[in-house]
PDB file of N, CA and C in Angstrom:
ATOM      1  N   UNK A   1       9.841 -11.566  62.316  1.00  0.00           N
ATOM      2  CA  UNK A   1       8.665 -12.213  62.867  1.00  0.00           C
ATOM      3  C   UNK A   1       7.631 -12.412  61.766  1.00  0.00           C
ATOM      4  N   UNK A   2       6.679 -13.683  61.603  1.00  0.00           N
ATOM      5  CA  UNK A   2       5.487 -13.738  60.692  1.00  0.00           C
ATOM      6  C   UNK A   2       4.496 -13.135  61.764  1.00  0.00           C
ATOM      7  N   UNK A   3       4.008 -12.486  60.455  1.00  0.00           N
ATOM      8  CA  UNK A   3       2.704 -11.828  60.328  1.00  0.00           C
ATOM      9  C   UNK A   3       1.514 -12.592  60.871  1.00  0.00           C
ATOM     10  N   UNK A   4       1.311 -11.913  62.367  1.00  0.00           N
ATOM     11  CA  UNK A   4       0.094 -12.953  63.202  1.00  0.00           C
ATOM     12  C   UNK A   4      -1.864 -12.072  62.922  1.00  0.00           C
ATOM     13  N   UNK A   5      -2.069 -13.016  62.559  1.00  0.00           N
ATOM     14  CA  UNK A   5      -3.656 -12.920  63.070  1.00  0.00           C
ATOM     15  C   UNK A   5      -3.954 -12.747  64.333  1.00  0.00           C
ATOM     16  N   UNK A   6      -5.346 -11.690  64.177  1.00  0.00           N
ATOM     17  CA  UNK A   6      -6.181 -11.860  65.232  1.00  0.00           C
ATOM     18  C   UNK A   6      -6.349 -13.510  65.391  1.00  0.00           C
ATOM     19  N   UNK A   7      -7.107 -13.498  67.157  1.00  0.00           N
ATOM     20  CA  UNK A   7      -7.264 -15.268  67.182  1.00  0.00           C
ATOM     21  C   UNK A   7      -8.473 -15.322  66.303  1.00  0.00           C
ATOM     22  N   UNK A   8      -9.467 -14.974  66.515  1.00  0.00           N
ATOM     23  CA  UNK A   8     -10.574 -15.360  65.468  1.00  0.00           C
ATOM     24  C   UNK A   8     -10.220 -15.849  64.004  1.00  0.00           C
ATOM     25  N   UNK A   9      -9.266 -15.333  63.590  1.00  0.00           N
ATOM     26  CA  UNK A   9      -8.978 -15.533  62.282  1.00  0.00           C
ATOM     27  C   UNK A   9      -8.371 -16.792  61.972  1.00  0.00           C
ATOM     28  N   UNK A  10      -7.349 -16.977  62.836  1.00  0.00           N
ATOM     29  CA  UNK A  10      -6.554 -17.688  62.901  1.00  0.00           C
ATOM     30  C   UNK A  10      -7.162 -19.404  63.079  1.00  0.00           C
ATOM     31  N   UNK A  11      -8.146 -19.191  63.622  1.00  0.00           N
ATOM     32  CA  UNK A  11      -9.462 -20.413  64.117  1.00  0.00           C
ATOM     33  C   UNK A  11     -10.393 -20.168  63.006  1.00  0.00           C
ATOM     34  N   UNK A  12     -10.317 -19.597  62.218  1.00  0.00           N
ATOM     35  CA  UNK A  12     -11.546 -19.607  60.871  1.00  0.00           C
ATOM     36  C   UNK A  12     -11.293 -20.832  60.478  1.00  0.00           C
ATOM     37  N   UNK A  13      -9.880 -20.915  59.643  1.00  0.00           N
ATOM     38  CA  UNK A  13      -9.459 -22.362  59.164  1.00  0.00           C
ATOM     39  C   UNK A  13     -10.015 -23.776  59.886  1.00  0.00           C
ATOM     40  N   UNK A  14      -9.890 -23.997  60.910  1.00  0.00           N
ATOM     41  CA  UNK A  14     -10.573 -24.864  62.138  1.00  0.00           C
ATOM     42  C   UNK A  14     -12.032 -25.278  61.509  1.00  0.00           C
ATOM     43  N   UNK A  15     -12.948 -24.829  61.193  1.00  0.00           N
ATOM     44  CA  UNK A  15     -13.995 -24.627  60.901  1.00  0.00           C
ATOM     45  C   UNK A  15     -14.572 -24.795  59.058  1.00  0.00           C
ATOM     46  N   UNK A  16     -13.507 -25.019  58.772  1.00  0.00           N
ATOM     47  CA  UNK A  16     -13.572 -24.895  57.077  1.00  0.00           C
ATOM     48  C   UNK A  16     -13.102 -26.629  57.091  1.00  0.00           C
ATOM     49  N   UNK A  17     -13.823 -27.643  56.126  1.00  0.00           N
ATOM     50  CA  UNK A  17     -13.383 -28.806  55.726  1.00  0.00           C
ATOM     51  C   UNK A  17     -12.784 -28.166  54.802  1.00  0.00           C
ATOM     52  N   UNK A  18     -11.934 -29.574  54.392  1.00  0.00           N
ATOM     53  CA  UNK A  18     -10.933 -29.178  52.909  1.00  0.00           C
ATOM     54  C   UNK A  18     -11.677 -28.827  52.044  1.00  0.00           C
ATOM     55  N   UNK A  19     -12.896 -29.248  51.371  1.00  0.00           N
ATOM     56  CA  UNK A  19     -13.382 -29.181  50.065  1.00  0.00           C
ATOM     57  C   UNK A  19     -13.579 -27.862  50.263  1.00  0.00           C
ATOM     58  N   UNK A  20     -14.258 -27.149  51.046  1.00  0.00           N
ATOM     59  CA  UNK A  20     -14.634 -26.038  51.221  1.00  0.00           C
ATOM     60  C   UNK A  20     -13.874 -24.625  51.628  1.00  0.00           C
ATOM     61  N   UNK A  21     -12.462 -25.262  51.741  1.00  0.00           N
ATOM     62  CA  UNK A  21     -11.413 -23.975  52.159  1.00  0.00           C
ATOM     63  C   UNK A  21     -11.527 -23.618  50.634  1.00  0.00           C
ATOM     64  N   UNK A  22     -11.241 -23.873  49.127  1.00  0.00           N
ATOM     65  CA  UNK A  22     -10.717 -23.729  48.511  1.00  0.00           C
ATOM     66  C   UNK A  22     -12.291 -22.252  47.865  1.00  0.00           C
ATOM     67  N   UNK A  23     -13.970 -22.314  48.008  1.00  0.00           N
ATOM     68  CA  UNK A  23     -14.872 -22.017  47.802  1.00  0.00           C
ATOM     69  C   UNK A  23     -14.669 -20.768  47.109  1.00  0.00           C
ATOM     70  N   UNK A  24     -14.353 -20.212  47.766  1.00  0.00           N
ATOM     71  CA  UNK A  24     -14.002 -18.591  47.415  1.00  0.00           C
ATOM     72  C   UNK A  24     -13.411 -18.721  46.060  1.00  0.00           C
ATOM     73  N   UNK A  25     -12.567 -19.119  45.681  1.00  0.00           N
ATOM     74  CA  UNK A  25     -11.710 -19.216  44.319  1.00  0.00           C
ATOM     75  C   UNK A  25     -12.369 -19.721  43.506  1.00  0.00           C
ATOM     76  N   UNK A  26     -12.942 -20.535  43.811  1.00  0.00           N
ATOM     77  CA  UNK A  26     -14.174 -20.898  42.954  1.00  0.00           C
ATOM     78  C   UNK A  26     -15.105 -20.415  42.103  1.00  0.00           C
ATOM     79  N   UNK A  27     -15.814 -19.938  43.330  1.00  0.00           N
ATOM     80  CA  UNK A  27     -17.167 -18.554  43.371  1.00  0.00           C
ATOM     81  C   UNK A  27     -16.113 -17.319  42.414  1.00  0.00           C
ATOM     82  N   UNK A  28     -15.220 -16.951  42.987  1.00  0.00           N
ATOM     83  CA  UNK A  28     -13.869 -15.960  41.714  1.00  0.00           C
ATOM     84  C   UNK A  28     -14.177 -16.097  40.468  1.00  0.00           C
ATOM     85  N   UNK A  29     -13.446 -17.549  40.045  1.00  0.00           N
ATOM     86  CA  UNK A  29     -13.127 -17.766  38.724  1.00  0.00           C
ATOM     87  C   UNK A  29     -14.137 -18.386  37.861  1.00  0.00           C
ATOM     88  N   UNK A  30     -15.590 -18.557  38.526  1.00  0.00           N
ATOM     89  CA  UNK A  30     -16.410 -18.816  37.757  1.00  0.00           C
ATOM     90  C   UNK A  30     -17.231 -17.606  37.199  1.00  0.00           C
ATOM     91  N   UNK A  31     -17.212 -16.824  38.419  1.00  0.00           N
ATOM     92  CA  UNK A  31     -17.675 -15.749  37.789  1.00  0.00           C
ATOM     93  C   UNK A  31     -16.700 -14.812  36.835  1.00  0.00           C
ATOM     94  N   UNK A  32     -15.477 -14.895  36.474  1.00  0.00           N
ATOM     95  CA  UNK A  32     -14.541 -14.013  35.543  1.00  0.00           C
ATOM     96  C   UNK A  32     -14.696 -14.954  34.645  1.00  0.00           C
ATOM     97  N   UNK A  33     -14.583 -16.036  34.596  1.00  0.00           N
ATOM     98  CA  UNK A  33     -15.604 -17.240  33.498  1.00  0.00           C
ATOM     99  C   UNK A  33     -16.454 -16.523  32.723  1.00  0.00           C
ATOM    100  N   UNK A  34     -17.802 -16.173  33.480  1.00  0.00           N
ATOM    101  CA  UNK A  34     -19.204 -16.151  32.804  1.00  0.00           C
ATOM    102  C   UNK A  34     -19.225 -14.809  32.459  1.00  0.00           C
ATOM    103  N   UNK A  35     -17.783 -13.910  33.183  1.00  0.00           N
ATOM    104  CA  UNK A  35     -17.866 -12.653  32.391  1.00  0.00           C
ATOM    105  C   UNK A  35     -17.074 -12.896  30.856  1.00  0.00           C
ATOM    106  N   UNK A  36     -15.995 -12.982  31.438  1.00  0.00           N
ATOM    107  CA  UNK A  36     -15.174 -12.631  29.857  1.00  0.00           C
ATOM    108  C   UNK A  36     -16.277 -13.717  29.024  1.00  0.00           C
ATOM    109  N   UNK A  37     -16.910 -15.045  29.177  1.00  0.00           N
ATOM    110  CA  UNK A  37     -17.596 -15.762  27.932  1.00  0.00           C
ATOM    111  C   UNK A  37     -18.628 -14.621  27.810  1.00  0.00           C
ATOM    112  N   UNK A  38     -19.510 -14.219  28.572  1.00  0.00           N
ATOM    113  CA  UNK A  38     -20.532 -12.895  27.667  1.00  0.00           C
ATOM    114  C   UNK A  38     -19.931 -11.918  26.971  1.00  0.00           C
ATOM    115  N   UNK A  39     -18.559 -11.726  27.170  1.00  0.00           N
ATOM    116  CA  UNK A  39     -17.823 -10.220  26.568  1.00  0.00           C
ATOM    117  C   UNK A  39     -17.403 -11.534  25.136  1.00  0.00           C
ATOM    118  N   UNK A  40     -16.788 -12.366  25.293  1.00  0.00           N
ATOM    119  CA  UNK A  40     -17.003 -12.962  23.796  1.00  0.00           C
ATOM    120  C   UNK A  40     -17.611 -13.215  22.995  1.00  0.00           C
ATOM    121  N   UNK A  41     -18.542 -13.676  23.312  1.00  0.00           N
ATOM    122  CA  UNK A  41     -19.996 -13.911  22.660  1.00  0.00           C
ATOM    123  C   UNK A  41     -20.793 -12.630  22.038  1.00  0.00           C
ATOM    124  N   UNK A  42     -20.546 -11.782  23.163  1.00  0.00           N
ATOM    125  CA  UNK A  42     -21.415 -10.396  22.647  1.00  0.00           C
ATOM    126  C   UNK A  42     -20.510  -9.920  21.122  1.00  0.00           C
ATOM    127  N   UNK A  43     -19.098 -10.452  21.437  1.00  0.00           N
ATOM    128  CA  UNK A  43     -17.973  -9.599  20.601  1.00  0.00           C
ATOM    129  C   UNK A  43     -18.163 -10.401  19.077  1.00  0.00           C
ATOM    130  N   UNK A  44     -18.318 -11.625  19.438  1.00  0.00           N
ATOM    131  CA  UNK A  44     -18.954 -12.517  17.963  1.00  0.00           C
ATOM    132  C   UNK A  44     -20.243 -12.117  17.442  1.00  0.00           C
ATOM    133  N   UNK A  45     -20.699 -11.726  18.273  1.00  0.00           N
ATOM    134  CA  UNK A  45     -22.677 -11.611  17.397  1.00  0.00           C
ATOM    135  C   UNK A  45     -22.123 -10.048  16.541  1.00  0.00           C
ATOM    136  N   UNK A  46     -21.756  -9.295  17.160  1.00  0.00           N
ATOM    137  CA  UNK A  46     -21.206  -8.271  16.666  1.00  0.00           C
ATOM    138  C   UNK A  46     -20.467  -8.125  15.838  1.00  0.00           C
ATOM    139  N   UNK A  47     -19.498  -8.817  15.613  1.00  0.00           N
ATOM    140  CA  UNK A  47     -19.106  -9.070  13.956  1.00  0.00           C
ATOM    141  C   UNK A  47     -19.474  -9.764  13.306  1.00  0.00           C
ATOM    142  N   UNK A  48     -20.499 -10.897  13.438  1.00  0.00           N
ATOM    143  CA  UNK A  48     -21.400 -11.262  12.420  1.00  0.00           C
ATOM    144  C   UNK A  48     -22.559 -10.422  11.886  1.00  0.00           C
ATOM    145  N   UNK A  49     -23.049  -9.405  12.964  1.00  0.00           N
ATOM    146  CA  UNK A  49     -23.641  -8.417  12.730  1.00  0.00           C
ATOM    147  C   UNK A  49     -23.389  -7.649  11.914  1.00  0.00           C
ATOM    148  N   UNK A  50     -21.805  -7.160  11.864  1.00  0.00           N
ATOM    149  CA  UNK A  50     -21.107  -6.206  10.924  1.00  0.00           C
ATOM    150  C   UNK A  50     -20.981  -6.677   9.576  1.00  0.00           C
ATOM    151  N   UNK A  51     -20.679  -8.102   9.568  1.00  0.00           N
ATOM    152  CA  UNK A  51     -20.825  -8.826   8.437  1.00  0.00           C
ATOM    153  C   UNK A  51     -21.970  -8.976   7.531  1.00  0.00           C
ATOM    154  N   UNK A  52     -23.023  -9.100   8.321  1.00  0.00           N
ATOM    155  CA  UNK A  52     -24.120  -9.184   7.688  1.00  0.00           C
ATOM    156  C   UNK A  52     -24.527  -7.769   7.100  1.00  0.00           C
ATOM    157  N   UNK A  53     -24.801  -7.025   8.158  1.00  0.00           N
ATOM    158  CA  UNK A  53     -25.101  -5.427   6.945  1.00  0.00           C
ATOM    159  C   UNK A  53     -24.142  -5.153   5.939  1.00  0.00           C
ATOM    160  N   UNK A  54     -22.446  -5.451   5.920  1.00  0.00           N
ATOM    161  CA  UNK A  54     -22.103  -5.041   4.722  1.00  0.00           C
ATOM    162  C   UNK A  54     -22.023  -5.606   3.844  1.00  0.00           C
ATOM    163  N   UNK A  55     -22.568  -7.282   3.971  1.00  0.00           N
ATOM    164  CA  UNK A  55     -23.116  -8.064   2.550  1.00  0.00           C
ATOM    165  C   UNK A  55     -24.592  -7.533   1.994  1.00  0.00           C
ATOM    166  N   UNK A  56     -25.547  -7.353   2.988  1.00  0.00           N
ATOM    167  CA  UNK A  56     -26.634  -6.497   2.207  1.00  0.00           C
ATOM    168  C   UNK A  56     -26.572  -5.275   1.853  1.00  0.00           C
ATOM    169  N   UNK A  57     -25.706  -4.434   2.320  1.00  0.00           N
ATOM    170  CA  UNK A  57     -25.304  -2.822   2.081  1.00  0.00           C
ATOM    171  C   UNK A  57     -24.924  -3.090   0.682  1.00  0.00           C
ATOM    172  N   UNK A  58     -24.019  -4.175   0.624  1.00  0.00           N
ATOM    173  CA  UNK A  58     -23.316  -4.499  -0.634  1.00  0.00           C
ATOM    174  C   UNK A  58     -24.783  -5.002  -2.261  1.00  0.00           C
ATOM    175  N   UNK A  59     -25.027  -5.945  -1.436  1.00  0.00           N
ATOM    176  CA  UNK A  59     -26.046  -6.702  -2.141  1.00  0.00           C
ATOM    177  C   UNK A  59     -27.389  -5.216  -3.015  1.00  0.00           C
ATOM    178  N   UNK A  60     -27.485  -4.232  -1.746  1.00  0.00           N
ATOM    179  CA  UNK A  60     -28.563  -3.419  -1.975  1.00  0.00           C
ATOM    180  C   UNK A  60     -28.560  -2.344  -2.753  1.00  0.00           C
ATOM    181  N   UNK A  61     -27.138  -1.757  -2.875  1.00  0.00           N
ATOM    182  CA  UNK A  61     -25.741  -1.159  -4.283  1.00  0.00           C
ATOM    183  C   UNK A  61     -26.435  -1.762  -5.650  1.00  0.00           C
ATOM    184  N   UNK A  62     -26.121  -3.560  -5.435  1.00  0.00           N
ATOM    185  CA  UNK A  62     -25.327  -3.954  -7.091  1.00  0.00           C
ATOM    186  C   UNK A  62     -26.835  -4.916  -7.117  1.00  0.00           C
ATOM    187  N   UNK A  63     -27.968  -4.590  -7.619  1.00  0.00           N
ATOM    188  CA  UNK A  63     -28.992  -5.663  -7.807  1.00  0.00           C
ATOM    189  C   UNK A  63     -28.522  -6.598  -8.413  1.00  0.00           C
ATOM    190  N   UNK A  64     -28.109  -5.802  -9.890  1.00  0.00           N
ATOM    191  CA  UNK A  64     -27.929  -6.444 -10.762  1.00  0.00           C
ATOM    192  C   UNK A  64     -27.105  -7.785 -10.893  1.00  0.00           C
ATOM    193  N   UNK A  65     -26.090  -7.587 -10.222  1.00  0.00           N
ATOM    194  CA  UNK A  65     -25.289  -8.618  -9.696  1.00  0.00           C
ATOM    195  C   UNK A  65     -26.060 -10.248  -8.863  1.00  0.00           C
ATOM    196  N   UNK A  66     -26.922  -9.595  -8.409  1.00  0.00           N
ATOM    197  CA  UNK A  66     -28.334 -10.834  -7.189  1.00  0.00           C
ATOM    198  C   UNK A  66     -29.160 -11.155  -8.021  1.00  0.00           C
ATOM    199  N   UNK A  67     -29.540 -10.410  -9.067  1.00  0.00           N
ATOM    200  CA  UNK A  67     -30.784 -10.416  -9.722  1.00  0.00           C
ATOM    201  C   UNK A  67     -30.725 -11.607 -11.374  1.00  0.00           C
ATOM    202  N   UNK A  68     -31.208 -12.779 -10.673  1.00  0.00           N
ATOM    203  CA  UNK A  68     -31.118 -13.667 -11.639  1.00  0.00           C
ATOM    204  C   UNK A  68     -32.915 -14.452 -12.210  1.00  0.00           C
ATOM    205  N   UNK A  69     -33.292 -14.396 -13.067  1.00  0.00           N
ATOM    206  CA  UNK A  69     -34.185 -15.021 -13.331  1.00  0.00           C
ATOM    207  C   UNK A  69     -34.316 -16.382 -12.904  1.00  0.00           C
ATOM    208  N   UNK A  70     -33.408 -17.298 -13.288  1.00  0.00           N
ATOM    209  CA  UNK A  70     -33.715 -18.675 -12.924  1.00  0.00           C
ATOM    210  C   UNK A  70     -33.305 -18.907 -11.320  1.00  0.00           C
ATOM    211  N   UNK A  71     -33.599 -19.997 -10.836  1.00  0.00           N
ATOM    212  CA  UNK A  71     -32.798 -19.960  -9.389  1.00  0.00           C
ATOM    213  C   UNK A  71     -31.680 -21.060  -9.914  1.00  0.00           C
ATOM    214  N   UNK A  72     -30.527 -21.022  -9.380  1.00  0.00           N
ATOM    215  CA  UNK A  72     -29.256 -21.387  -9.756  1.00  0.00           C
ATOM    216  C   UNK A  72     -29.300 -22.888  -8.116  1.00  0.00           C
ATOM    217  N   UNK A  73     -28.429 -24.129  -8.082  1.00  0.00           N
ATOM    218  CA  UNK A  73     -28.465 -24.828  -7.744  1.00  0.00           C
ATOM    219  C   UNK A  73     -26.656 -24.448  -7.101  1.00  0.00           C
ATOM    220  N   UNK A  74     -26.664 -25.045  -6.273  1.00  0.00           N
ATOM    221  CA  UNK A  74     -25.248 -24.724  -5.227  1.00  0.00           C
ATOM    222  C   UNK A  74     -24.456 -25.224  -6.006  1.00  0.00           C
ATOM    223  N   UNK A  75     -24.758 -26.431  -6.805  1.00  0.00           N
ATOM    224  CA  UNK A  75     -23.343 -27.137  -7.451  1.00  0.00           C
ATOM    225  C   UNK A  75     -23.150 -26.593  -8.947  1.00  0.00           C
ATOM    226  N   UNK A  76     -24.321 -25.991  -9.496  1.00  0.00           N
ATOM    227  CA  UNK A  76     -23.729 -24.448 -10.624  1.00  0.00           C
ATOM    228  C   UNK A  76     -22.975 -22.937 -10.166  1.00  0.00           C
ATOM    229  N   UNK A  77     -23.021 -23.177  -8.622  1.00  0.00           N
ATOM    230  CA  UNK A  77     -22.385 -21.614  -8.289  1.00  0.00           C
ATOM    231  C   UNK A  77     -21.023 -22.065  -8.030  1.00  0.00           C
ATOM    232  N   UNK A  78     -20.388 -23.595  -7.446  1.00  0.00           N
ATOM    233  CA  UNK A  78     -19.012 -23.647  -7.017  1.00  0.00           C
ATOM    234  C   UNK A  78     -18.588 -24.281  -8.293  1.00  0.00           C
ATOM    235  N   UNK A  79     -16.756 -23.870  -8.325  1.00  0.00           N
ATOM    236  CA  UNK A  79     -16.107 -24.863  -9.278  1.00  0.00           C
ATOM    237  C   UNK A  79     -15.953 -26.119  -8.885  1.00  0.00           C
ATOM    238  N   UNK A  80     -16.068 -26.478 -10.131  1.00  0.00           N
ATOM    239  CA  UNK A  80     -15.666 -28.371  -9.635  1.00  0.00           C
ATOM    240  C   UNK A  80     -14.214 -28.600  -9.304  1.00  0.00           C
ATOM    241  N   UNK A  81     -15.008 -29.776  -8.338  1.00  0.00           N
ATOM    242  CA  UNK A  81     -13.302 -30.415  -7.503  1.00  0.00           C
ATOM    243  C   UNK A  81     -12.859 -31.146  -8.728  1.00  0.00           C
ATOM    244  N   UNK A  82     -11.284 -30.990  -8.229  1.00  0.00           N
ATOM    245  CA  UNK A  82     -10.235 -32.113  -8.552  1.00  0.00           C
ATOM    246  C   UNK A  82      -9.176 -32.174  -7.559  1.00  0.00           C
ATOM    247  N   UNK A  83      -8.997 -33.421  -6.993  1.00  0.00           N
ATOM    248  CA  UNK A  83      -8.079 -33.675  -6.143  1.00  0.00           C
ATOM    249  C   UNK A  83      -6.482 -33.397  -6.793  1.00  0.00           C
ATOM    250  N   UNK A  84      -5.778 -33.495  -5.946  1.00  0.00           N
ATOM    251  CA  UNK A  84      -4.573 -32.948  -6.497  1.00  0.00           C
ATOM    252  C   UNK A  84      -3.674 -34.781  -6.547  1.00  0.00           C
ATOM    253  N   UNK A  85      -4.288 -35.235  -5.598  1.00  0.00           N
ATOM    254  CA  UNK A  85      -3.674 -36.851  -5.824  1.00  0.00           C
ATOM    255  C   UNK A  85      -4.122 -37.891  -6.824  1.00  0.00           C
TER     256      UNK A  85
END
């Protein structure tokens, strides 16, 4: 035999348009959405976080290494391109 509902239940459906039977799943998966995206987001700031103190941890070690009289221009700090074609 299948598994019967109370009648009330069974008449819920009755009462639900289509767009709106589906609501619940909705309301679900938007909210496990907006969780796991805050648990990512939090999980990125946090290793940029980590990143950042151990370039200044680093930086705050070796002055000497940061410590330049002139200020240097971006295209004296990288090597120059050459295409390989």
């Amino acid at each position: 035999h299948c598994l019967r509902l109370p009648g009330s239940w069974e008449r819920w459906g009755q009462f639900l348009s289509p767009p709106a039977a589906g609501i619940h799943r909705q309301i679900l998966f938007a909210t496990v959405g907006c969780f796991v995206g805050y648990q990512l987001v939090k999980r990125a700031e946090y290793m940029h976080a980590k990143v950042d103190r151990e370039l200044f941890e680093y930086i705050r070690h070796h002055p000497a290494d940061f410590d330049s009289a002139e200020k240097k221009r971006i295209g004296q700090l990288l090597e120059d391109f050459h295409p390989i074609r």
